[in-house]
C-alpha atoms as a PDB file:
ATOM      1  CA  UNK A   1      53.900 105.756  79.351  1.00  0.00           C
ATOM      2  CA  UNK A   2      51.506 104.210  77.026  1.00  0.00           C
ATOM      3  CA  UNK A   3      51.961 100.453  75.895  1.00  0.00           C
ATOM      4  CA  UNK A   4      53.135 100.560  72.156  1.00  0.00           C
ATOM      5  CA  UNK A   5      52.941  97.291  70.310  1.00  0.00           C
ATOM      6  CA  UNK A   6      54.551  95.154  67.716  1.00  0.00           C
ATOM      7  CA  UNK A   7      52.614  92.974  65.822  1.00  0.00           C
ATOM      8  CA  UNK A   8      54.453  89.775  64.734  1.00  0.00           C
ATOM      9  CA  UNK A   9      54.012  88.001  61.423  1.00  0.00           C
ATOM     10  CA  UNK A  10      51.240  86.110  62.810  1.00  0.00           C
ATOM     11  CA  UNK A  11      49.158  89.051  63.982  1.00  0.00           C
ATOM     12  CA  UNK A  12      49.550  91.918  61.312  1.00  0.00           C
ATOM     13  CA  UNK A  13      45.420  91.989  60.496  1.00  0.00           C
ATOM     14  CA  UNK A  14      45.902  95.141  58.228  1.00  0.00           C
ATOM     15  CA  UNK A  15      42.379  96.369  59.112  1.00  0.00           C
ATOM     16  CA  UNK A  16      43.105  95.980  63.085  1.00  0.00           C
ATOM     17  CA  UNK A  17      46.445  97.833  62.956  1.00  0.00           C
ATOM     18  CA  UNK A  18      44.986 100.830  61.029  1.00  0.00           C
ATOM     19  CA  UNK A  19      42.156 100.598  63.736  1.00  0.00           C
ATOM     20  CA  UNK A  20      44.335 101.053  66.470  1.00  0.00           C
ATOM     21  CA  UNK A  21      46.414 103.607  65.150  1.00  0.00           C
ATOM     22  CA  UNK A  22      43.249 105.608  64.074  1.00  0.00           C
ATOM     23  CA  UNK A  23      42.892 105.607  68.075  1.00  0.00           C
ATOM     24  CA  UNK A  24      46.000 106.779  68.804  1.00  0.00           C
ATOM     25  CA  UNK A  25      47.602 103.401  69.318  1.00  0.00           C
ATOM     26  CA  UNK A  26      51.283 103.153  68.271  1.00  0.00           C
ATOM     27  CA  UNK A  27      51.511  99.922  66.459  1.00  0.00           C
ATOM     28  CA  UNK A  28      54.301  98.323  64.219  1.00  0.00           C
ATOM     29  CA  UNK A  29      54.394  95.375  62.182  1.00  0.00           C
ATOM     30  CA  UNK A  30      57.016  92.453  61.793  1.00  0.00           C
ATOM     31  CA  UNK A  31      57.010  93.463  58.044  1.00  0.00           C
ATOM     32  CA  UNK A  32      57.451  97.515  58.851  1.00  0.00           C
ATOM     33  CA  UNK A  33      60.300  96.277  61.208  1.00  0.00           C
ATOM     34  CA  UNK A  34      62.104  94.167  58.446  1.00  0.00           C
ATOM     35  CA  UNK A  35      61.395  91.147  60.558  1.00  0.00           C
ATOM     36  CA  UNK A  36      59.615  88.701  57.914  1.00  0.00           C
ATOM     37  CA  UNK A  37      60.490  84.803  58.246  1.00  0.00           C
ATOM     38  CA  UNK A  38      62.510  85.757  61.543  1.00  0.00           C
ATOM     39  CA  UNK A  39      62.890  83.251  64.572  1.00  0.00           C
ATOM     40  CA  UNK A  40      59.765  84.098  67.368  1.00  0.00           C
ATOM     41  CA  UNK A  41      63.179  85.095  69.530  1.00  0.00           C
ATOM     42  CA  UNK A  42      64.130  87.324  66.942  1.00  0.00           C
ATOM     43  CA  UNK A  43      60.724  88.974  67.020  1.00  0.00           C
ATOM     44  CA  UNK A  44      60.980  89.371  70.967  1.00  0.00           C
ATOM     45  CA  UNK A  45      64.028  90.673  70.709  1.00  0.00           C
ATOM     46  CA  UNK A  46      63.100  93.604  68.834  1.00  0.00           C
ATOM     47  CA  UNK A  47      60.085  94.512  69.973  1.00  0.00           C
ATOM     48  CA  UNK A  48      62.300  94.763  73.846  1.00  0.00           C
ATOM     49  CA  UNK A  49      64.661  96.997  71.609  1.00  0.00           C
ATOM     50  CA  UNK A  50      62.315  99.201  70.124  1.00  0.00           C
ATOM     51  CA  UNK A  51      60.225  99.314  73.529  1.00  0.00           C
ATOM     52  CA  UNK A  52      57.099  97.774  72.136  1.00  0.00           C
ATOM     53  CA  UNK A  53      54.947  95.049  73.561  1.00  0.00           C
ATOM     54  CA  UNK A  54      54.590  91.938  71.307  1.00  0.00           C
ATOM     55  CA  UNK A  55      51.603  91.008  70.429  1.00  0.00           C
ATOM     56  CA  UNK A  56      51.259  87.079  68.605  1.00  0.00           C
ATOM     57  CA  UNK A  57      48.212  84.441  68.316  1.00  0.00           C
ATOM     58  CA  UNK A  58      51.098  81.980  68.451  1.00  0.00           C
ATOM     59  CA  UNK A  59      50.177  81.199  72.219  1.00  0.00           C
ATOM     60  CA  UNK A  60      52.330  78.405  72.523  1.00  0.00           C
ATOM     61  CA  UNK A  61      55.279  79.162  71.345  1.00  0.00           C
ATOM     62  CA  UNK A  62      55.285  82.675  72.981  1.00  0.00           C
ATOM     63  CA  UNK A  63      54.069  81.176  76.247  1.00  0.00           C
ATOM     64  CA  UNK A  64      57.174  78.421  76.126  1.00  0.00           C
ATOM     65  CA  UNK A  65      59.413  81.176  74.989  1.00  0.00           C
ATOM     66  CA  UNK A  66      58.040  83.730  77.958  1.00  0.00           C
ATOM     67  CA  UNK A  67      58.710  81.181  80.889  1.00  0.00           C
ATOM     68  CA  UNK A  68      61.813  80.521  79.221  1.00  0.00           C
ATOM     69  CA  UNK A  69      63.883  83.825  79.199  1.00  0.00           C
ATOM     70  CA  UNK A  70      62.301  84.361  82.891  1.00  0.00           C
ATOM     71  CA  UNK A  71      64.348  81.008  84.271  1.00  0.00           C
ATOM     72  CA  UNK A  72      67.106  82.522  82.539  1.00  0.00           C
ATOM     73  CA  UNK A  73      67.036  86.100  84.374  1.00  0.00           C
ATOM     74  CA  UNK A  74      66.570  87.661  80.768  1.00  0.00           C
ATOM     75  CA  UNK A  75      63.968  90.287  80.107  1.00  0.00           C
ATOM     76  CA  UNK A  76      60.956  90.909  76.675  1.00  0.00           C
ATOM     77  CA  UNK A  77      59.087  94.416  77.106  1.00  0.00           C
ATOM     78  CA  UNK A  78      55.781  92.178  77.678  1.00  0.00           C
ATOM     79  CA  UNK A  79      53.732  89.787  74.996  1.00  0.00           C
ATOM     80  CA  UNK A  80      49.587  90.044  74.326  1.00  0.00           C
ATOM     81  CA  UNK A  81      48.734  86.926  73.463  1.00  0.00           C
ATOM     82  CA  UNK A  82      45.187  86.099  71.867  1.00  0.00           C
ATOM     83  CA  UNK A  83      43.678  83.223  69.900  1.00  0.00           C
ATOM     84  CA  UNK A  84      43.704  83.110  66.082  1.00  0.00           C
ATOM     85  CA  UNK A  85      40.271  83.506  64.590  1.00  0.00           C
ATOM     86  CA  UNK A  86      38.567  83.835  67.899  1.00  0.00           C
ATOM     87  CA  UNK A  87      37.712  87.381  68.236  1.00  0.00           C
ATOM     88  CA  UNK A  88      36.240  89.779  65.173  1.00  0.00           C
ATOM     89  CA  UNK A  89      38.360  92.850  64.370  1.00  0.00           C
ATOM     90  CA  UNK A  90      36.145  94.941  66.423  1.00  0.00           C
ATOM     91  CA  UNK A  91      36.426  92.861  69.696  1.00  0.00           C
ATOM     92  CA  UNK A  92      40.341  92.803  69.617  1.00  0.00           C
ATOM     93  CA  UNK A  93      40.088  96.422  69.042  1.00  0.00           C
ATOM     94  CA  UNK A  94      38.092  97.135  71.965  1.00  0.00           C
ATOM     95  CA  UNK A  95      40.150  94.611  74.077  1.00  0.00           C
ATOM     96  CA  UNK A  96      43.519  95.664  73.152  1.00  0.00           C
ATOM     97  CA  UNK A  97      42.241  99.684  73.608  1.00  0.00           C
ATOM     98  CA  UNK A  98      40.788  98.696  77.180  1.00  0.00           C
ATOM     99  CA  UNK A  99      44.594  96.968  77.947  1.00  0.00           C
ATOM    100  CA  UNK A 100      46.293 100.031  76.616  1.00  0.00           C
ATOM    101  CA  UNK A 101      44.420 102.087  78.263  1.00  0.00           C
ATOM    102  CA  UNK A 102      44.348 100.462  81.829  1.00  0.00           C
ATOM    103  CA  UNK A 103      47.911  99.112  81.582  1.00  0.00           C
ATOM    104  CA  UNK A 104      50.776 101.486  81.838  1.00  0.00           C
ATOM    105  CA  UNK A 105      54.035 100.232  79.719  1.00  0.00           C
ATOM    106  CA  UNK A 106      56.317 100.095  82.744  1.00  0.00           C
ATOM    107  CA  UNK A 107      54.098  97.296  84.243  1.00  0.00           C
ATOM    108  CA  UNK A 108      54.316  95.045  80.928  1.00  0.00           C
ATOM    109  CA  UNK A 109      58.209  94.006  81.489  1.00  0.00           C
ATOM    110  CA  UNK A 110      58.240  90.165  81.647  1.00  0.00           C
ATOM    111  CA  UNK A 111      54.808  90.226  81.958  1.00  0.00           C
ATOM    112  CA  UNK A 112      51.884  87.253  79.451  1.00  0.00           C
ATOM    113  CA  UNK A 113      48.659  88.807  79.040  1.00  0.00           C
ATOM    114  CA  UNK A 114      45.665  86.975  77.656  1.00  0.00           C
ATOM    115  CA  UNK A 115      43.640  89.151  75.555  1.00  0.00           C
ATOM    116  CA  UNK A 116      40.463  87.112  76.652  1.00  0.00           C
ATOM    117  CA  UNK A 117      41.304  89.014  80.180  1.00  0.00           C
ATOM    118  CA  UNK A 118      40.388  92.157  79.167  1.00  0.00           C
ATOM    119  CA  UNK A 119      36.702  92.559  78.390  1.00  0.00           C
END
């Protein structure tokens, strides 16, 4: 199955979600989900409840939060992480398409990935 994302409050570049989806990327925002002003555990949450991978430039906090619900034998459908303002559009496009692409959903449970991984 393919990896389907959800793009947290921090993330939701208009022009890269309508990119993605024009490629056949299923993507969801924090504000589509209802999801504005929530907690990043909230946004986790959700996105394992929905079945969609989170994707954040918050690095830190996602990071902490990741290692976090792994010591406590919890579960998150998987997080993209990816530095804010370091990539144009275009390149996350083409990174996140090349991750979708190569990366089937199942393998994303409890997994980080760095979006500066996939070139």
């Amino acid at each position: 199955m393919k990896i389907r994302l959800y793009f947290d409050e921090d993330s939701m570049h208009k022009t890269l979600v309508e990119a993605l989806r024009a490629r056949g990327v299923d993507v969801i925002t924090a504000l589509q989900a209802g999801m504005i002003e929530r907690p990043d555990e909230e946004h986790l949450e959700t996105a394992l409840l929905m079945g969609y991978v989170l994707f954040s430039f918050n690095i830190g906090d996602y990071y902490r939060l990741h290692n976090k619900i792994l010591s406590e034998g919890k579960e998150h459908a998987g997080i993209i992480l990816a530095k804010q303002q370091h990539y144009s559009v275009g390149e996350m496009m083409r990174r996140i398409s090349i991750l979708v692409a190569t990366l089937p959903a199942e393998e994303t449970v409890n997994r980080d990935e760095f979006l500066s991984a996939w070139k």
